[in-house]
C-alpha atoms as a PDB file:
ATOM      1  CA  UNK A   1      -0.094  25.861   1.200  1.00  0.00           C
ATOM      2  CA  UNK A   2      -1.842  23.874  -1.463  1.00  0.00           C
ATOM      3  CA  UNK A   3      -5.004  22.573  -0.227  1.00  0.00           C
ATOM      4  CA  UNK A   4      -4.785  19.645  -2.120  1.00  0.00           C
ATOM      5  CA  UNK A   5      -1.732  18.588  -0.375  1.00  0.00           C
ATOM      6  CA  UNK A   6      -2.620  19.430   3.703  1.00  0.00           C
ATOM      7  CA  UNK A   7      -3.410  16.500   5.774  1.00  0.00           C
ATOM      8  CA  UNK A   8      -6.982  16.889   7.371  1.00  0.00           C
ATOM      9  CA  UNK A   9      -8.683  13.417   7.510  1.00  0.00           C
ATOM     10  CA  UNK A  10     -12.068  15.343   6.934  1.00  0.00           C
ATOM     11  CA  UNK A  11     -13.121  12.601   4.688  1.00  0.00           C
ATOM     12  CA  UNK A  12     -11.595   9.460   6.564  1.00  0.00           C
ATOM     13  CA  UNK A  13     -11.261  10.904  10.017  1.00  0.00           C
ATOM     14  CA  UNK A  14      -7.509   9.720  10.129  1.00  0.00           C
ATOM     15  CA  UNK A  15      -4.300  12.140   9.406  1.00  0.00           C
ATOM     16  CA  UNK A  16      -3.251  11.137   6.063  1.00  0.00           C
ATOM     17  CA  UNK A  17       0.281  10.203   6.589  1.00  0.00           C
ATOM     18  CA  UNK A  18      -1.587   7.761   9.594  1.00  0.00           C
ATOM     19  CA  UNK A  19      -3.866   6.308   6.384  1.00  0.00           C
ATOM     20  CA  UNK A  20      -0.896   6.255   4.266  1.00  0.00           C
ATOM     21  CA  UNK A  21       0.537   3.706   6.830  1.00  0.00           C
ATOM     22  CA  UNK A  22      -2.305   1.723   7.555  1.00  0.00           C
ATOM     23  CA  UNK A  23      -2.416   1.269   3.445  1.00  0.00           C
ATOM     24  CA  UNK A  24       1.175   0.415   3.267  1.00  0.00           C
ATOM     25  CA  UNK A  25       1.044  -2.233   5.774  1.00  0.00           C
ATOM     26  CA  UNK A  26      -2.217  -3.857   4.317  1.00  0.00           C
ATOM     27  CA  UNK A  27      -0.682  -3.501   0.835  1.00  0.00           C
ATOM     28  CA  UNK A  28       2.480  -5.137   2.076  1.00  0.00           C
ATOM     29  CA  UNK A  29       1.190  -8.091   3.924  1.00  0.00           C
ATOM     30  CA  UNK A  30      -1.287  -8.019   0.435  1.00  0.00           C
ATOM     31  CA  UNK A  31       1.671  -8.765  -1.654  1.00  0.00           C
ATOM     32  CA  UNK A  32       3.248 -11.279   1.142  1.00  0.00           C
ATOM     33  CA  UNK A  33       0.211 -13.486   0.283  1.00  0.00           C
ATOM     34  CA  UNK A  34       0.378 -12.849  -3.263  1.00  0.00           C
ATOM     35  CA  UNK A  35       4.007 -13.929  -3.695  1.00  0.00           C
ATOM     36  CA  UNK A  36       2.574 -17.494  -1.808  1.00  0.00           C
ATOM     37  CA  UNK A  37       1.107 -18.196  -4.911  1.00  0.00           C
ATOM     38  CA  UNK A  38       4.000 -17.153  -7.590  1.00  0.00           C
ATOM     39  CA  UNK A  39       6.554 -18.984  -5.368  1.00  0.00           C
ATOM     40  CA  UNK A  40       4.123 -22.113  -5.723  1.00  0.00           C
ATOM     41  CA  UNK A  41       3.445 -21.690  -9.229  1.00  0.00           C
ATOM     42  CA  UNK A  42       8.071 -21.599  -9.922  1.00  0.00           C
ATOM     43  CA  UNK A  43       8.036 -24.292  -7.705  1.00  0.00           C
ATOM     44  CA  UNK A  44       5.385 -26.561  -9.694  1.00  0.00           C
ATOM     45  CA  UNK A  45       7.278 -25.621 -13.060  1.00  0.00           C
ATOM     46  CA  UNK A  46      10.775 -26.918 -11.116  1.00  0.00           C
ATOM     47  CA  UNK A  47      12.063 -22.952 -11.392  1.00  0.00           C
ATOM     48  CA  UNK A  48      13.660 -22.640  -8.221  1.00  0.00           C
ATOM     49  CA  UNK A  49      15.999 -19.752  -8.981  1.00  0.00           C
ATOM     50  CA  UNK A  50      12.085 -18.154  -9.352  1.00  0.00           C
ATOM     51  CA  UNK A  51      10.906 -19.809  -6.635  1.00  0.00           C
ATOM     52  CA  UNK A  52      13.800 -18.037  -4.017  1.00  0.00           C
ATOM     53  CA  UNK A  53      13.547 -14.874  -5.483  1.00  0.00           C
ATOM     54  CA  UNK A  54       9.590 -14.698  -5.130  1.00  0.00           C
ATOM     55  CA  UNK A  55      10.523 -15.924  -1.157  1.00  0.00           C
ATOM     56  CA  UNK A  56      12.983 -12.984  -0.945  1.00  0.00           C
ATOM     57  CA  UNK A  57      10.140 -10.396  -2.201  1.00  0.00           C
ATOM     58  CA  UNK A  58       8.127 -12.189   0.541  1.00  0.00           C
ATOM     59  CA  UNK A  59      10.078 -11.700   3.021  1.00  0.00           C
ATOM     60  CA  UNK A  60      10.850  -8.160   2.355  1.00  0.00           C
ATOM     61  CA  UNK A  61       7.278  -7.349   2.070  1.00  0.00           C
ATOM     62  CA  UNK A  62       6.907  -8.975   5.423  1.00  0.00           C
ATOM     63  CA  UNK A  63       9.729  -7.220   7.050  1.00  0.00           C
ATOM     64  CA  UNK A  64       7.666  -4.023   5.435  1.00  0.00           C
ATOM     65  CA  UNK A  65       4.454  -4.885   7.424  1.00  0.00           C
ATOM     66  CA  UNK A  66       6.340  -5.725  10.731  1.00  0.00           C
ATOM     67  CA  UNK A  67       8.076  -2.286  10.042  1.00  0.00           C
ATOM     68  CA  UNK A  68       4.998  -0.508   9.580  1.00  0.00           C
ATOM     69  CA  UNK A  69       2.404  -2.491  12.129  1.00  0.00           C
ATOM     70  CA  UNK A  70       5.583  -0.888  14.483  1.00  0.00           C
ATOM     71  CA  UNK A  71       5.114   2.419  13.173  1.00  0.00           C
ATOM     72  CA  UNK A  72       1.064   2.161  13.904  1.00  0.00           C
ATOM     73  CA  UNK A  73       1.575   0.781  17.726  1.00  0.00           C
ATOM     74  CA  UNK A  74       3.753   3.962  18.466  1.00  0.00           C
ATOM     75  CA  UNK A  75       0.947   6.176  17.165  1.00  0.00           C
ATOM     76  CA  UNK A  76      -2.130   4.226  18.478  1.00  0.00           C
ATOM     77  CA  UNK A  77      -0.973   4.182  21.586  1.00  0.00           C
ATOM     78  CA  UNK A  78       0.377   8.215  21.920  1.00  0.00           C
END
Protein backbone atom coordinates (compact mmCIF):
# COMPACT_ATOMS: atom_id res chain seq x y z
CA UNK A 1 0.00 0.00 0.00
CA UNK A 2 0.99 3.51 -0.88
CA UNK A 3 2.30 5.24 2.04
CA UNK A 4 1.02 8.34 1.05
CA UNK A 5 -2.44 7.11 1.24
CA UNK A 6 -2.47 4.91 4.88
CA UNK A 7 -4.15 6.56 7.70
CA UNK A 8 -1.66 6.96 10.72
CA UNK A 9 -2.38 10.31 12.51
CA UNK A 10 1.49 10.44 13.25
CA UNK A 11 1.39 14.07 12.56
CA UNK A 12 -2.13 15.04 14.12
CA UNK A 13 -2.57 12.16 16.48
CA UNK A 14 -6.16 11.51 14.99
CA UNK A 15 -7.02 8.65 12.22
CA UNK A 16 -7.42 10.57 9.15
CA UNK A 17 -10.81 9.62 8.05
CA UNK A 18 -11.66 10.90 12.07
CA UNK A 19 -9.80 14.46 10.87
CA UNK A 20 -11.48 14.29 7.64
CA UNK A 21 -14.79 14.51 9.68
CA UNK A 22 -13.96 16.88 12.17
CA UNK A 23 -12.92 19.20 8.91
CA UNK A 24 -16.11 18.50 7.18
CA UNK A 25 -18.26 19.46 9.96
CA UNK A 26 -16.26 22.74 10.76
CA UNK A 27 -16.21 23.47 7.01
CA UNK A 28 -19.93 22.89 6.86
CA UNK A 29 -21.17 24.87 9.75
CA UNK A 30 -18.21 27.45 8.06
CA UNK A 31 -20.29 27.81 5.02
CA UNK A 32 -23.76 27.83 7.17
CA UNK A 33 -22.44 31.20 8.49
CA UNK A 34 -21.16 32.29 5.30
CA UNK A 35 -24.43 31.87 3.39
CA UNK A 36 -25.92 34.37 6.53
CA UNK A 37 -24.29 36.96 4.84
CA UNK A 38 -25.12 36.22 0.92
CA UNK A 39 -28.78 35.59 1.94
CA UNK A 40 -28.60 39.20 3.60
CA UNK A 41 -26.81 40.78 0.91
CA UNK A 42 -30.10 39.15 -1.99
CA UNK A 43 -32.26 40.24 0.52
CA UNK A 44 -30.94 44.03 0.72
CA UNK A 45 -30.87 44.10 -3.25
CA UNK A 46 -34.86 42.79 -3.06
CA UNK A 47 -33.50 39.28 -4.88
CA UNK A 48 -35.48 36.90 -3.10
CA UNK A 49 -35.40 34.04 -5.59
CA UNK A 50 -31.38 34.55 -4.33
CA UNK A 51 -32.22 35.06 -1.09
CA UNK A 52 -34.19 31.27 -0.77
CA UNK A 53 -31.76 29.57 -2.62
CA UNK A 54 -28.73 30.88 -0.40
CA UNK A 55 -31.31 29.60 2.74
CA UNK A 56 -31.58 26.19 0.99
CA UNK A 57 -27.55 25.90 0.74
CA UNK A 58 -27.84 26.85 4.46
CA UNK A 59 -29.78 24.51 5.44
CA UNK A 60 -28.16 21.73 3.65
CA UNK A 61 -24.87 22.68 5.00
CA UNK A 62 -26.50 22.54 8.37
CA UNK A 63 -28.14 19.25 7.90
CA UNK A 64 -24.26 18.34 6.82
CA UNK A 65 -22.87 19.39 10.28
CA UNK A 66 -25.77 17.74 12.30
CA UNK A 67 -24.93 14.65 10.04
CA UNK A 68 -21.42 14.72 10.76
CA UNK A 69 -21.32 16.14 14.65
CA UNK A 70 -23.53 12.49 14.65
CA UNK A 71 -20.90 10.70 13.00
CA UNK A 72 -18.15 12.20 15.68
CA UNK A 73 -20.45 11.29 18.95
CA UNK A 74 -20.53 7.56 17.72
CA UNK A 75 -16.73 7.57 17.50
CA UNK A 76 -15.87 9.74 20.59
CA UNK A 77 -17.69 7.85 22.62
CA UNK A 78 -16.52 3.98 21.26
Amino acid sequence: MDPSTQETGAVTGTKDKDYNLVWFVEQCLSNTLRLETYVSDAERDGDTELADFFRRAQGESRKGAEQGKEHLRRRLAG
